[in-house]
PDB file of N, CA and C in Angstrom:
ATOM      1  N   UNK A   1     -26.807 -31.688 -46.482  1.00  0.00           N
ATOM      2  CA  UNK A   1     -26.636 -31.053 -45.190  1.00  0.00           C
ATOM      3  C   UNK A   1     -27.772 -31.445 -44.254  1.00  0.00           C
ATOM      4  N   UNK A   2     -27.626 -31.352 -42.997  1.00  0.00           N
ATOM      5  CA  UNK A   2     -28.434 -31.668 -42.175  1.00  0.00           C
ATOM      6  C   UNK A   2     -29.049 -30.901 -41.578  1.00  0.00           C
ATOM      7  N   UNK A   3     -30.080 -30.845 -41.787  1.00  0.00           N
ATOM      8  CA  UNK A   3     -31.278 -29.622 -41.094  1.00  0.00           C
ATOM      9  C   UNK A   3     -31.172 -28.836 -39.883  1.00  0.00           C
ATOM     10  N   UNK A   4     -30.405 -30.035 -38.816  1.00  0.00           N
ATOM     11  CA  UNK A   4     -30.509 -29.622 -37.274  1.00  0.00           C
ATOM     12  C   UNK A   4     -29.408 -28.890 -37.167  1.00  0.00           C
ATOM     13  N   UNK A   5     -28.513 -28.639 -38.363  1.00  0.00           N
ATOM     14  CA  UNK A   5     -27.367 -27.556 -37.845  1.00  0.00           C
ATOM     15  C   UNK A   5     -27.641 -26.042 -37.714  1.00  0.00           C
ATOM     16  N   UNK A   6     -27.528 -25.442 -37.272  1.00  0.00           N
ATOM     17  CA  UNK A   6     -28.307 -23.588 -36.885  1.00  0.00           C
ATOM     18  C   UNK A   6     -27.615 -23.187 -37.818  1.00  0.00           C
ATOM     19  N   UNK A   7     -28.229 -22.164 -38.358  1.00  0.00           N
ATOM     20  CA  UNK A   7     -28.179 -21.257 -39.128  1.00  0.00           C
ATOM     21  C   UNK A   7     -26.228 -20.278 -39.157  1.00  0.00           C
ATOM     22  N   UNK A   8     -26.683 -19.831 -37.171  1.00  0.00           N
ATOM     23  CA  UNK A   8     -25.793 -18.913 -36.989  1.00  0.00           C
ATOM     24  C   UNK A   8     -24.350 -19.943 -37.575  1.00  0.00           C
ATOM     25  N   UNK A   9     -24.321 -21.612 -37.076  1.00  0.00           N
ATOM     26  CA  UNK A   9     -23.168 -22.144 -37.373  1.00  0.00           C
ATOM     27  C   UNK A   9     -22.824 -22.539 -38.638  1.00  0.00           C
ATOM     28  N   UNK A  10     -23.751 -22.490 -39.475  1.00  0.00           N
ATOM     29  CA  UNK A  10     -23.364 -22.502 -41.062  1.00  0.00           C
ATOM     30  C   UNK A  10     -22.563 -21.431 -42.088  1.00  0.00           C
ATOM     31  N   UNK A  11     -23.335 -20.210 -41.333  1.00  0.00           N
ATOM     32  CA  UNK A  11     -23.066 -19.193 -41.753  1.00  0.00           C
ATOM     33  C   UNK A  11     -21.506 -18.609 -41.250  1.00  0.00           C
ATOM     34  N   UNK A  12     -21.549 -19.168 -39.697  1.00  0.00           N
ATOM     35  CA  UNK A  12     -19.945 -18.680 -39.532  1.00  0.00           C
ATOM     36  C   UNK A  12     -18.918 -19.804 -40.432  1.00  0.00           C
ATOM     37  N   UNK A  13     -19.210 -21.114 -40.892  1.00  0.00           N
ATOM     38  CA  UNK A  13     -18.410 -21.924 -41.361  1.00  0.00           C
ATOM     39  C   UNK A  13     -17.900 -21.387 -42.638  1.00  0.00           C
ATOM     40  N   UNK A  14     -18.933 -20.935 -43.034  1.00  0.00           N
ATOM     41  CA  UNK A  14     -18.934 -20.489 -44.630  1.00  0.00           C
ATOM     42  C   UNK A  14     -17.774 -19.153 -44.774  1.00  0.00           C
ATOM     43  N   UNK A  15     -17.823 -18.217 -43.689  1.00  0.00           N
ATOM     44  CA  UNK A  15     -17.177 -16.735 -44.007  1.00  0.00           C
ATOM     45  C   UNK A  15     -15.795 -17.226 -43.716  1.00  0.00           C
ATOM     46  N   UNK A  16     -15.415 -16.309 -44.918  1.00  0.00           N
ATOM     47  CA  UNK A  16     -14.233 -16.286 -45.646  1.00  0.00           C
ATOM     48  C   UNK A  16     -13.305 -15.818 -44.132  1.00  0.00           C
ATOM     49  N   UNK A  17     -13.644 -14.913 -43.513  1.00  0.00           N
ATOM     50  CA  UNK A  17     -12.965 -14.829 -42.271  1.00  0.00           C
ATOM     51  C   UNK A  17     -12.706 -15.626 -41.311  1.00  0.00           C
ATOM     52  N   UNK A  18     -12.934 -16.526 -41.433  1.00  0.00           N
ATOM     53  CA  UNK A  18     -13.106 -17.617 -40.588  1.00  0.00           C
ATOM     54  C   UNK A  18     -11.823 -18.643 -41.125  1.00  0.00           C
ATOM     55  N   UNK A  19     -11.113 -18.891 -40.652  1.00  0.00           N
ATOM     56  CA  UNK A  19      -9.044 -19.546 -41.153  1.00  0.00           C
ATOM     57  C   UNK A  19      -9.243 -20.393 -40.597  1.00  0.00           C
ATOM     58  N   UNK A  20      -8.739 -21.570 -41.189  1.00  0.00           N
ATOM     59  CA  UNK A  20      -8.244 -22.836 -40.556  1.00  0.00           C
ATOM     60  C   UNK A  20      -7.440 -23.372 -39.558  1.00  0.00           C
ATOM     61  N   UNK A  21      -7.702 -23.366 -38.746  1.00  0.00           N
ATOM     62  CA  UNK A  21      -6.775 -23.960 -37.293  1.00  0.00           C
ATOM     63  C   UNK A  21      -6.142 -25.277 -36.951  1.00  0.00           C
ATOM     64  N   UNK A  22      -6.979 -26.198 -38.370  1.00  0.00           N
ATOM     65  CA  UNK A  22      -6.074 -27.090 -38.111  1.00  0.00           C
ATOM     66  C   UNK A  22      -5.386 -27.307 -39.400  1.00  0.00           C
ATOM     67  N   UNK A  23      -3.900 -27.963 -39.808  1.00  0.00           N
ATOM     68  CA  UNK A  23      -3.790 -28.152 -40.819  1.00  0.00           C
ATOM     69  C   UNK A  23      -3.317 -29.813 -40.988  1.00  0.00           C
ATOM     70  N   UNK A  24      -3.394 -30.692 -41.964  1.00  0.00           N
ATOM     71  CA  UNK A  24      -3.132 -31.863 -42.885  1.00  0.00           C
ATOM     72  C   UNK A  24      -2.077 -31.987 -43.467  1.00  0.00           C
ATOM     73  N   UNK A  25      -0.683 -32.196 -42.913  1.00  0.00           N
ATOM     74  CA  UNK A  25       0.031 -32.310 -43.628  1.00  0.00           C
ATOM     75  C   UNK A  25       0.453 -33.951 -44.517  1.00  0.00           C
ATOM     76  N   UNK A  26       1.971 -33.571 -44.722  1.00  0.00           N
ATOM     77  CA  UNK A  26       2.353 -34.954 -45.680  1.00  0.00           C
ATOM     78  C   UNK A  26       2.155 -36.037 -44.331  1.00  0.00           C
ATOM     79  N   UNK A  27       2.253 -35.874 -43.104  1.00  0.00           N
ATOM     80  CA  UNK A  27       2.001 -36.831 -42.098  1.00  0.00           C
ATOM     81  C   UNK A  27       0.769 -37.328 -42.178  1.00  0.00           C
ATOM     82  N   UNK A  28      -0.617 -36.882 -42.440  1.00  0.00           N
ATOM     83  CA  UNK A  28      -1.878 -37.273 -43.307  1.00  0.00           C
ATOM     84  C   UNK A  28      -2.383 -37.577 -41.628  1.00  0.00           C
ATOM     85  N   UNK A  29      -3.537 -38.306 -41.432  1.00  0.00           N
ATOM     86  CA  UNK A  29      -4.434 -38.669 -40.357  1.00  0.00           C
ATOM     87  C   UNK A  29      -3.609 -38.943 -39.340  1.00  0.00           C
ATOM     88  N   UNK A  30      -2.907 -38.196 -38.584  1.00  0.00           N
ATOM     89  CA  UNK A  30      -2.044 -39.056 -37.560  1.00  0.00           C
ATOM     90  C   UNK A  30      -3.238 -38.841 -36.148  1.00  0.00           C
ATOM     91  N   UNK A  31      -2.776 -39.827 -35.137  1.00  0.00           N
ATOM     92  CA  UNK A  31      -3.466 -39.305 -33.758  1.00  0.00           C
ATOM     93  C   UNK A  31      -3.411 -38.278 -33.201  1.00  0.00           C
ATOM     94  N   UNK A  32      -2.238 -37.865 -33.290  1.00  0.00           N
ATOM     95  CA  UNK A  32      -1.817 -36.567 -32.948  1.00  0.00           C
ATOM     96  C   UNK A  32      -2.710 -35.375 -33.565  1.00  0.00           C
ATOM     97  N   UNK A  33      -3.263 -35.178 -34.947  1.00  0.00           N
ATOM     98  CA  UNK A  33      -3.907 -34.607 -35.529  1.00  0.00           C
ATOM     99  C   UNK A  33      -5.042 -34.732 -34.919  1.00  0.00           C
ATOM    100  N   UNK A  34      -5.655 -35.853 -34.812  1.00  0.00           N
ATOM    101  CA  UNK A  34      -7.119 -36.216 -34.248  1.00  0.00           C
ATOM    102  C   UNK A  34      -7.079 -35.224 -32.560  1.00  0.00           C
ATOM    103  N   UNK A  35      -5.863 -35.734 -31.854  1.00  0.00           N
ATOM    104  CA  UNK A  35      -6.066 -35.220 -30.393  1.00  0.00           C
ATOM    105  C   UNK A  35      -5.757 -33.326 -30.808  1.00  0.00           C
ATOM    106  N   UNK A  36      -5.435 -33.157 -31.756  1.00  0.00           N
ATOM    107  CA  UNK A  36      -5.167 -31.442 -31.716  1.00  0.00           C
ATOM    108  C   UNK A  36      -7.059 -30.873 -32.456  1.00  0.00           C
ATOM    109  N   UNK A  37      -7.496 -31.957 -32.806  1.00  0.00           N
ATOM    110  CA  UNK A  37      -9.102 -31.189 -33.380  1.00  0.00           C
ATOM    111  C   UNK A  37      -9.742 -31.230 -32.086  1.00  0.00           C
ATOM    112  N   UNK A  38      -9.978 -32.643 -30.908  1.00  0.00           N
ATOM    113  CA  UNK A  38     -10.607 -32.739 -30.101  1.00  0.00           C
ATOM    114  C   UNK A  38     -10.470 -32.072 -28.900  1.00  0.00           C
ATOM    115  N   UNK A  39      -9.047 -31.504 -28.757  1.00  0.00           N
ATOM    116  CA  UNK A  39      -8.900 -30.181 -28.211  1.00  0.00           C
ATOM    117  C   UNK A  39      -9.404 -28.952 -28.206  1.00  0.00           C
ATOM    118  N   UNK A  40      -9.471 -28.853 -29.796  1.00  0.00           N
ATOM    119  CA  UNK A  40      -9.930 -27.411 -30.133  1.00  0.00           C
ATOM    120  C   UNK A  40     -11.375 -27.421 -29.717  1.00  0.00           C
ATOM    121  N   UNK A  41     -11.961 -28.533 -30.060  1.00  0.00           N
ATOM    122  CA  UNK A  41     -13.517 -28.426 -30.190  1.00  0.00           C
ATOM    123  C   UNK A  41     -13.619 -29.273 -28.475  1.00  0.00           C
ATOM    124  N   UNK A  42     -13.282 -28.511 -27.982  1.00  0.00           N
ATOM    125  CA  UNK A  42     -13.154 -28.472 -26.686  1.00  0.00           C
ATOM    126  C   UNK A  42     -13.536 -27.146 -26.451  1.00  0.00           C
ATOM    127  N   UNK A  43     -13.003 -26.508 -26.584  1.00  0.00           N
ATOM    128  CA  UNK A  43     -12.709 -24.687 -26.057  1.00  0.00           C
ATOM    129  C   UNK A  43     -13.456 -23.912 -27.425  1.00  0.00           C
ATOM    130  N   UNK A  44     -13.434 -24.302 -28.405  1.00  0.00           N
ATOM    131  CA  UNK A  44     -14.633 -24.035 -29.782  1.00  0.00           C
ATOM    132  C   UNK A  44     -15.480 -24.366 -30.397  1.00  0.00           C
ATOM    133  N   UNK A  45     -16.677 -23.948 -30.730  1.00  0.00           N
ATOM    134  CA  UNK A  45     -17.303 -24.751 -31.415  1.00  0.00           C
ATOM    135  C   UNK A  45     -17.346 -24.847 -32.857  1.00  0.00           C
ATOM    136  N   UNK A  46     -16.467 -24.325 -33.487  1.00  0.00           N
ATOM    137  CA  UNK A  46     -16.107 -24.916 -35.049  1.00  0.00           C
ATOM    138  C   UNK A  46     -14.735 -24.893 -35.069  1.00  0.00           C
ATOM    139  N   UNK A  47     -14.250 -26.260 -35.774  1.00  0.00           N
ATOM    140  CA  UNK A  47     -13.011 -26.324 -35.968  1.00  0.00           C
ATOM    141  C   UNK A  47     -12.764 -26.323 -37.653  1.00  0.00           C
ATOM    142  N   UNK A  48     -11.913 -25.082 -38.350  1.00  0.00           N
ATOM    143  CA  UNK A  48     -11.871 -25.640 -40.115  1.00  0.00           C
ATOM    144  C   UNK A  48     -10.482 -25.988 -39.991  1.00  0.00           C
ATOM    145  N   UNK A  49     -10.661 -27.086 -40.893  1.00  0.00           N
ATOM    146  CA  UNK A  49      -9.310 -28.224 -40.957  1.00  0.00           C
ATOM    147  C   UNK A  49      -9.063 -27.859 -42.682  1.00  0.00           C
ATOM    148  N   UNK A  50      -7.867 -27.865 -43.140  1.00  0.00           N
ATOM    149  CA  UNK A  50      -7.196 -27.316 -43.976  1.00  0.00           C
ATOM    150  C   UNK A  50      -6.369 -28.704 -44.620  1.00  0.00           C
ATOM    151  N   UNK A  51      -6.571 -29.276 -46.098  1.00  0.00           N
ATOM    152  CA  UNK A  51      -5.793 -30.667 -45.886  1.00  0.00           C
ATOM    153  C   UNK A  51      -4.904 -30.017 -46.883  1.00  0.00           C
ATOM    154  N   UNK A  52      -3.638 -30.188 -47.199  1.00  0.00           N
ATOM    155  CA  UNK A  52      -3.001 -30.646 -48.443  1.00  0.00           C
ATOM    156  C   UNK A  52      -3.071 -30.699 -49.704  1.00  0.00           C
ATOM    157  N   UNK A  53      -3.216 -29.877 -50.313  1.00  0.00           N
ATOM    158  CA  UNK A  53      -3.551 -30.617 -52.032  1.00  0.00           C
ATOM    159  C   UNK A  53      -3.110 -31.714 -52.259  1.00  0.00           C
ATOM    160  N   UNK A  54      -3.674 -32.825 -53.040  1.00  0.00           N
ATOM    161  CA  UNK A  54      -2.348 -33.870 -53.591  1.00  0.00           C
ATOM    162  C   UNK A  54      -2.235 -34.654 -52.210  1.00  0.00           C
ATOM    163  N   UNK A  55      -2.942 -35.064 -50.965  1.00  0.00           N
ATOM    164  CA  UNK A  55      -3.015 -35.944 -49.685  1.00  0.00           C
ATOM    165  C   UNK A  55      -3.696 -37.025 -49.994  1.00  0.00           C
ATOM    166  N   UNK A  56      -5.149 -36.342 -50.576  1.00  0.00           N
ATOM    167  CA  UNK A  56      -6.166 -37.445 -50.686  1.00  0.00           C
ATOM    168  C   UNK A  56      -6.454 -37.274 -52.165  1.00  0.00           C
ATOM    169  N   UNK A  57      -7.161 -38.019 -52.667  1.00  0.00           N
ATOM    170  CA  UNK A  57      -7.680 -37.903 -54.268  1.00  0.00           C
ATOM    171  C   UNK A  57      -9.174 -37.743 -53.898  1.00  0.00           C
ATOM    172  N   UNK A  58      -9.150 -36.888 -54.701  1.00  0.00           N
ATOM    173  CA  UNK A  58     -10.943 -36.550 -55.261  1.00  0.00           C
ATOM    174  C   UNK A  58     -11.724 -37.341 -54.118  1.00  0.00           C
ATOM    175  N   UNK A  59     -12.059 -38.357 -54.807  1.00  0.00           N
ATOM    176  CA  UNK A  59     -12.719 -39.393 -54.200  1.00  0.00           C
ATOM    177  C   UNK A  59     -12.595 -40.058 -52.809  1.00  0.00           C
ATOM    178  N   UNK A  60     -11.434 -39.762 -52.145  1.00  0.00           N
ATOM    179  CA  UNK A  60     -11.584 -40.003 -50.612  1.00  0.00           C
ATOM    180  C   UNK A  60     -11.552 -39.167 -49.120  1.00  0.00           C
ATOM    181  N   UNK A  61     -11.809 -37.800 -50.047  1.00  0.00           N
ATOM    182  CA  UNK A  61     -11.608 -36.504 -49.109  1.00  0.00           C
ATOM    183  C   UNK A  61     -13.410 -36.587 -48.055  1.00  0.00           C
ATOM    184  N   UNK A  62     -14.539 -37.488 -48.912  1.00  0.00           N
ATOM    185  CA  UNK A  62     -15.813 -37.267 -48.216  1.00  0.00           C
ATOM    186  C   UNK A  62     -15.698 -38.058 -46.912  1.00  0.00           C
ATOM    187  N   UNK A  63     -14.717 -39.419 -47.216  1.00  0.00           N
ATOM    188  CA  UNK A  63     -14.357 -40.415 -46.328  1.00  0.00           C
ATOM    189  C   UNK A  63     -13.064 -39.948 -45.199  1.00  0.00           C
ATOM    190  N   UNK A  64     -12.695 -38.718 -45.495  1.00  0.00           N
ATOM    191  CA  UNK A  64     -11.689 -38.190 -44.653  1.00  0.00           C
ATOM    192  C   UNK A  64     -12.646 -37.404 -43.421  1.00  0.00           C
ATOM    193  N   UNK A  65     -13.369 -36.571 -44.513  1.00  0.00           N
ATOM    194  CA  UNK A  65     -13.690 -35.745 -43.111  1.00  0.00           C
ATOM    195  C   UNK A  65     -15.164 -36.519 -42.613  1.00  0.00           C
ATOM    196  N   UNK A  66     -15.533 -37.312 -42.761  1.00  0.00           N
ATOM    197  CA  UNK A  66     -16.517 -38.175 -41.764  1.00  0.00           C
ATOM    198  C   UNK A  66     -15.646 -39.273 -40.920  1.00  0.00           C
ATOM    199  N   UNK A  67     -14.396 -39.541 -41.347  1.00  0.00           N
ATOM    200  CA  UNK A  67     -13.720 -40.451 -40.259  1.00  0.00           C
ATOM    201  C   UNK A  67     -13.364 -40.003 -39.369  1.00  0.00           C
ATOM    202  N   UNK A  68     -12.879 -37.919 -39.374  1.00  0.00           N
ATOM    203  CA  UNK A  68     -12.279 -36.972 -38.916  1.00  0.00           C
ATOM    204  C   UNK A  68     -13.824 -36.692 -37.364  1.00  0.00           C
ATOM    205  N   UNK A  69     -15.129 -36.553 -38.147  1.00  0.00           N
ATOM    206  CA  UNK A  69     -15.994 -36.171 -37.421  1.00  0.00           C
ATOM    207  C   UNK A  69     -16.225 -37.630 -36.873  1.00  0.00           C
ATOM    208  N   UNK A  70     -16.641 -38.902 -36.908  1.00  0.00           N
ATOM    209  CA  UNK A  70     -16.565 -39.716 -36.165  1.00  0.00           C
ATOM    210  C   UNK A  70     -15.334 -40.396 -34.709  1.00  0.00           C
ATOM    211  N   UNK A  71     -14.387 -39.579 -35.390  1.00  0.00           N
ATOM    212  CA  UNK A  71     -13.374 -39.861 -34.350  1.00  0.00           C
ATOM    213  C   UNK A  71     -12.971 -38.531 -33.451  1.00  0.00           C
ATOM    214  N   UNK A  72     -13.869 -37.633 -33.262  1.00  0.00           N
ATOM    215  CA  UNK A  72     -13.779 -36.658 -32.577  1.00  0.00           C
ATOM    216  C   UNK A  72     -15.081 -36.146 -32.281  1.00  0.00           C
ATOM    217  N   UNK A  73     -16.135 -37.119 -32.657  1.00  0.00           N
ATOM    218  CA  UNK A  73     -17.274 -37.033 -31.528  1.00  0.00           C
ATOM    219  C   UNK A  73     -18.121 -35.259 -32.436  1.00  0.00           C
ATOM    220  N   UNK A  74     -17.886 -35.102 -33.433  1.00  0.00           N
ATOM    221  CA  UNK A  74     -18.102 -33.972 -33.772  1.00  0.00           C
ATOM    222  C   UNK A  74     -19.341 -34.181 -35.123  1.00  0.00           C
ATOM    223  N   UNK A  75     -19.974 -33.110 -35.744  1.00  0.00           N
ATOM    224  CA  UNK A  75     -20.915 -33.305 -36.812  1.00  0.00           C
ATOM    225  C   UNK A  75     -19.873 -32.345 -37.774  1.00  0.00           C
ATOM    226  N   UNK A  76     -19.726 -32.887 -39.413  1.00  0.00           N
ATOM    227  CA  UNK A  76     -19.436 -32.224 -40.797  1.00  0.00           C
ATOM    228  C   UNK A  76     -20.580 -31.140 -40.759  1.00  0.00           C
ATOM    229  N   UNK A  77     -19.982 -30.394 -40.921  1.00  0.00           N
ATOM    230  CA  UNK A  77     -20.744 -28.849 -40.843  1.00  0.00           C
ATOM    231  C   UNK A  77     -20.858 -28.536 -42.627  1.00  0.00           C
ATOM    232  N   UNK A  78     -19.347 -28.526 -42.975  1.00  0.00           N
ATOM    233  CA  UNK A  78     -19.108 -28.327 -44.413  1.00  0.00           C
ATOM    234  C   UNK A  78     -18.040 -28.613 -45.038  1.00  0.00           C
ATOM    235  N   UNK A  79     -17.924 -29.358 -46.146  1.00  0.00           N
ATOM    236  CA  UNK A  79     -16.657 -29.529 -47.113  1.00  0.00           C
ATOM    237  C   UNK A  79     -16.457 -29.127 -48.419  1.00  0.00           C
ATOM    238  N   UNK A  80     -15.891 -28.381 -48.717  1.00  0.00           N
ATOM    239  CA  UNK A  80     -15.558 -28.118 -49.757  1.00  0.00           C
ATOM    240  C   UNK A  80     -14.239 -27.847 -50.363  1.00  0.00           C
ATOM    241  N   UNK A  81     -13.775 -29.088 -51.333  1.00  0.00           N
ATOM    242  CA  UNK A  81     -12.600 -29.485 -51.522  1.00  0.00           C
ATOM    243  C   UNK A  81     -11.987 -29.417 -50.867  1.00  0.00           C
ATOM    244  N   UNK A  82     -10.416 -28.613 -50.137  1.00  0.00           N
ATOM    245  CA  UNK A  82      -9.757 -29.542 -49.664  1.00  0.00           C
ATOM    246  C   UNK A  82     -10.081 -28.995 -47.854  1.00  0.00           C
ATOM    247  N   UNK A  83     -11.005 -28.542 -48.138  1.00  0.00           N
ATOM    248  CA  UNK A  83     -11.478 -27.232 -46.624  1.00  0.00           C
ATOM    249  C   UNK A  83     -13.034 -28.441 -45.866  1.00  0.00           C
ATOM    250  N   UNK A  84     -12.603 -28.198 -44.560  1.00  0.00           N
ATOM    251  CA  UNK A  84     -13.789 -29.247 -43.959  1.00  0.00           C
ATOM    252  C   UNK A  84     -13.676 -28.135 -42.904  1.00  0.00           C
ATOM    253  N   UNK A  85     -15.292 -28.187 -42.564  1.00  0.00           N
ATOM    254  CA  UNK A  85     -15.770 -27.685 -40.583  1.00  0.00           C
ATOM    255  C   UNK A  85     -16.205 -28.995 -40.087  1.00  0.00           C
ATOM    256  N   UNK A  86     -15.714 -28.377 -38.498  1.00  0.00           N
ATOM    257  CA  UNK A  86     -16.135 -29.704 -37.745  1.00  0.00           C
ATOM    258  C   UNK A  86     -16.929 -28.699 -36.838  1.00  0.00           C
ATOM    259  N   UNK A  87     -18.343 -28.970 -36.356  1.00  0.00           N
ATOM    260  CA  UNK A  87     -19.113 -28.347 -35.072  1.00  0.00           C
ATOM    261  C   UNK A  87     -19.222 -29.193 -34.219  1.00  0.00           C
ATOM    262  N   UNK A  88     -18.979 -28.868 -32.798  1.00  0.00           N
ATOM    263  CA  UNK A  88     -19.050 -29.672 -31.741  1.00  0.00           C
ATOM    264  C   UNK A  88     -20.953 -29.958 -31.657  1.00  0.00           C
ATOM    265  N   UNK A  89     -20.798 -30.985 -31.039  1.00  0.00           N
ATOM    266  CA  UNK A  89     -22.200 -31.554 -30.845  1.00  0.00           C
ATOM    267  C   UNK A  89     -22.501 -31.285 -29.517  1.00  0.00           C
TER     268      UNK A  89
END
């Protein structure tokens, strides 16, 4: 994790109250997906993205949500399995 993220925004990423707004379906990375995060994190500053079980394997979910935060101008807040935050920068 990266140091320069605040406290207050870790902590809201983490609570369980906090639901996913975006979701990953069998359509997987579409643009459309990308333009519905860069929206949100427009008008919010955390977006949790929700993928699919069974979308990505193990091994390419770290490469999902850093392609997710590079293409929406945003910093990985947190991932854990199939659950990612995005914080606006």
């Amino acid at each position: 994790m990266m140091s320069t993220i605040p406290t207050h925004v870790l902590r809201q990423a983490k609570s369980r109250d906090f639901r996913p707004s975006v979701r990953i379906g069998k359509a997987g990375l579409s643009e459309t997906v990308l333009e519905e995060i860069r929206q949100q994190l427009q008008s919010r500053e955390l977006v949790k993205i929700k993928v699919n079980k069974g979308l990505f394997e193990r091994e390419q979910r770290s490469d999902v949500w850093n392609h997710l935060a590079e293409n929406t101008g945003s910093t990985l807040v947190l991932q854990r399995g199939n659950i990612g935050v995005l914080w606006r920068r």
